[in-house]
Structures are given as structure tokens and as C-alpha cells.
PDB file of N, CA and C in Angstrom:
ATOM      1  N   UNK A   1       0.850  -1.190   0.000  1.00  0.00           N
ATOM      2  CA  UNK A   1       0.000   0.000   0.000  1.00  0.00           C
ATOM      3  C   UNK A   1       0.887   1.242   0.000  1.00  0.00           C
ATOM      4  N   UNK A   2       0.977   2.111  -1.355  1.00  0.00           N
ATOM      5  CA  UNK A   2       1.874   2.919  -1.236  1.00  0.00           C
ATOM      6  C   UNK A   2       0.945   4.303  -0.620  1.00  0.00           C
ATOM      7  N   UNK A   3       2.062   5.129  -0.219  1.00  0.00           N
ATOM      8  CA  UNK A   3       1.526   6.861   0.591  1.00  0.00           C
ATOM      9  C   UNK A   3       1.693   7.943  -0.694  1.00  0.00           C
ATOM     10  N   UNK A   4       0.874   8.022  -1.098  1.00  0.00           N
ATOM     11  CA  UNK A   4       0.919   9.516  -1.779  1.00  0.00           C
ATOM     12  C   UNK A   4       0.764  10.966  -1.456  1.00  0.00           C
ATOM     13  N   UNK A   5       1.827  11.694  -1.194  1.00  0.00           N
ATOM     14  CA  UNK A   5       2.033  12.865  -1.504  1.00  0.00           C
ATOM     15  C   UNK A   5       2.284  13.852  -1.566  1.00  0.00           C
ATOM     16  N   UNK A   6       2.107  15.289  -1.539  1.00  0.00           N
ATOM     17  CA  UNK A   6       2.707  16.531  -2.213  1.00  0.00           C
ATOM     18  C   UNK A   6       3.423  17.048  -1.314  1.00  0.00           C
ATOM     19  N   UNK A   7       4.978  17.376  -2.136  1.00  0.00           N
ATOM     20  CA  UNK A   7       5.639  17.726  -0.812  1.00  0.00           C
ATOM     21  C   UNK A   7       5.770  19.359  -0.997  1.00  0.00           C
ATOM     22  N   UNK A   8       5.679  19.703   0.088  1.00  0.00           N
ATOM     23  CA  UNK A   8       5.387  21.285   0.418  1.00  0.00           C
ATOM     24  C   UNK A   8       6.453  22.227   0.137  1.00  0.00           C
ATOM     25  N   UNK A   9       7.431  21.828   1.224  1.00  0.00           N
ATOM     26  CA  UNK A   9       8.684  22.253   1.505  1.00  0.00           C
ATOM     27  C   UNK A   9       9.911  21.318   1.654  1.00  0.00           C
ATOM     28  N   UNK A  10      11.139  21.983   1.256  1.00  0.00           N
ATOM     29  CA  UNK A  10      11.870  21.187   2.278  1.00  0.00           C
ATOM     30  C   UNK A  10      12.593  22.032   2.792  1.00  0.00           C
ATOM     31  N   UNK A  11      13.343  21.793   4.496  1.00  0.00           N
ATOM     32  CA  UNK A  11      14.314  22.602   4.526  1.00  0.00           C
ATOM     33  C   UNK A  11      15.803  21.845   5.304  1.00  0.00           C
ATOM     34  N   UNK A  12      16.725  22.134   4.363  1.00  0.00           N
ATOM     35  CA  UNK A  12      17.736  21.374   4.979  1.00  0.00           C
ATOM     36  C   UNK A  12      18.630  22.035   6.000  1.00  0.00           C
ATOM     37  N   UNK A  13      19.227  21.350   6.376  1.00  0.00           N
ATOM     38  CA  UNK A  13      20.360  21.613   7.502  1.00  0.00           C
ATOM     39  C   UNK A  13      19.384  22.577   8.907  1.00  0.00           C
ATOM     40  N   UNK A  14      18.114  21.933   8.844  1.00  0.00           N
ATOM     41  CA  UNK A  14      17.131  22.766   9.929  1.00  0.00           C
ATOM     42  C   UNK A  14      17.811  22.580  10.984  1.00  0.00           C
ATOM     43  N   UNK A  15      18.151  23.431  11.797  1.00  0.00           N
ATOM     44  CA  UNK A  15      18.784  23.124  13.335  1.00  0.00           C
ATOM     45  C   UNK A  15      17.114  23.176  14.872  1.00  0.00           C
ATOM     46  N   UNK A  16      16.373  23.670  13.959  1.00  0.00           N
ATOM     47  CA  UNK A  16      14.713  23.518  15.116  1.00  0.00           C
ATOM     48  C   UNK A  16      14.768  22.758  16.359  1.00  0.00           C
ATOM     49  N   UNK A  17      15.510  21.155  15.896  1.00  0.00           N
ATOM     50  CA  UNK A  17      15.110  19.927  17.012  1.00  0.00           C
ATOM     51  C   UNK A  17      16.565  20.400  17.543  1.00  0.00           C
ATOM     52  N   UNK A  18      17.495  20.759  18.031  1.00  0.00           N
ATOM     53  CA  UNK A  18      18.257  20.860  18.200  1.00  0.00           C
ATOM     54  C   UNK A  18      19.844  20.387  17.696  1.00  0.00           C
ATOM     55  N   UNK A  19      21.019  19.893  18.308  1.00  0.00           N
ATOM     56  CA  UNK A  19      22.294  19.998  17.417  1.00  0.00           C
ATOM     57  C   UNK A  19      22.148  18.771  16.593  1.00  0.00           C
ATOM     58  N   UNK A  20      23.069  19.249  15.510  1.00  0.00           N
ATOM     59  CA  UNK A  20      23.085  18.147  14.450  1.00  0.00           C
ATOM     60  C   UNK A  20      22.536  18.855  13.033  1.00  0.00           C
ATOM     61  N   UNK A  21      22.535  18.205  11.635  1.00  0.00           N
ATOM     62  CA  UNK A  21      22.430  18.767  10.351  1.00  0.00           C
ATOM     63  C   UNK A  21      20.945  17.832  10.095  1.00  0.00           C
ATOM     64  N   UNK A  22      19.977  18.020   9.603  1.00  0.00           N
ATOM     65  CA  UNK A  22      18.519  17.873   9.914  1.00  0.00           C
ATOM     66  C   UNK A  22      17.841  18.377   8.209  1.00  0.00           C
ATOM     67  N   UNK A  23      17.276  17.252   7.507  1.00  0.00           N
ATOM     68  CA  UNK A  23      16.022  17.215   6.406  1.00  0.00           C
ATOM     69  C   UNK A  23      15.385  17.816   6.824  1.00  0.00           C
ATOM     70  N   UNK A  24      14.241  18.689   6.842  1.00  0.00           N
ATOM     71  CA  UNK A  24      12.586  18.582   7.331  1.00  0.00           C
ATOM     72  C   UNK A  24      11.901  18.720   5.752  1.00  0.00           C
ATOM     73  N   UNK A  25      11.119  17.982   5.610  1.00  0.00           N
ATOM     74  CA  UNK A  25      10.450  17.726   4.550  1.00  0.00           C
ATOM     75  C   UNK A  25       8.605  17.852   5.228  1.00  0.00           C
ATOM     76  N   UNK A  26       8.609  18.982   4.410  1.00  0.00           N
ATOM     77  CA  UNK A  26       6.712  19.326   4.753  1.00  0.00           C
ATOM     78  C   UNK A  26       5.851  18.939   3.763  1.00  0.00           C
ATOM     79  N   UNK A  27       5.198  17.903   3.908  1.00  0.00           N
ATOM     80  CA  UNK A  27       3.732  17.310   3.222  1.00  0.00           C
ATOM     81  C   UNK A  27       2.789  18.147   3.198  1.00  0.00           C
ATOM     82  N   UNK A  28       2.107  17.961   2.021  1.00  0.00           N
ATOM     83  CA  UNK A  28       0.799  18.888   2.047  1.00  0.00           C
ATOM     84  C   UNK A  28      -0.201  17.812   1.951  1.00  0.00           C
ATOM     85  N   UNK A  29      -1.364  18.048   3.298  1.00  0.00           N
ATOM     86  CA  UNK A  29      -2.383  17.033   3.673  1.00  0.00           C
ATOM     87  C   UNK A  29      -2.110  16.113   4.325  1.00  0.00           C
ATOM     88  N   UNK A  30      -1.196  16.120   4.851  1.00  0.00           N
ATOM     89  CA  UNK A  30      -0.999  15.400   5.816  1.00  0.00           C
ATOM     90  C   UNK A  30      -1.916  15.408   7.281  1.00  0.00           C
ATOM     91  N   UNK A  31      -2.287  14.041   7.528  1.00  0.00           N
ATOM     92  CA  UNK A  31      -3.163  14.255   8.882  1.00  0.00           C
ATOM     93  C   UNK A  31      -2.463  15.228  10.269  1.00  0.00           C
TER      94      UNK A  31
END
């Protein structure tokens, strides 16, 4: 069963969660 879909954003090297180099990849419609 595959997941479909639209990706929003991405932002790399996000430091948000704290230390370390960090993906964040934002879905659109996501629950």
C-alpha cells in the first residue's frame, strides 16, 4: 500500500530539534 504525496517544503540543515544537520520535509495534507 503505497503513501501519496505533495511535498510542500523542504528545509535542509534545519537546526529547530536541536544539534546536528537535519532534512525537514513538509507534506501537504498530511493528517
Amino acid at each position: 500500500m503505497a503513501v501519496t504525496a505533495t511535498i510542500l517544503n523542504i528545509q535542509r540543515f534545519s537546526l529547530h530539534d536541536g544539534p546536528g544537520i537535519r532534512t525537514t520535509v513538509f507534506f501537504k495534507g498530511c493528517p
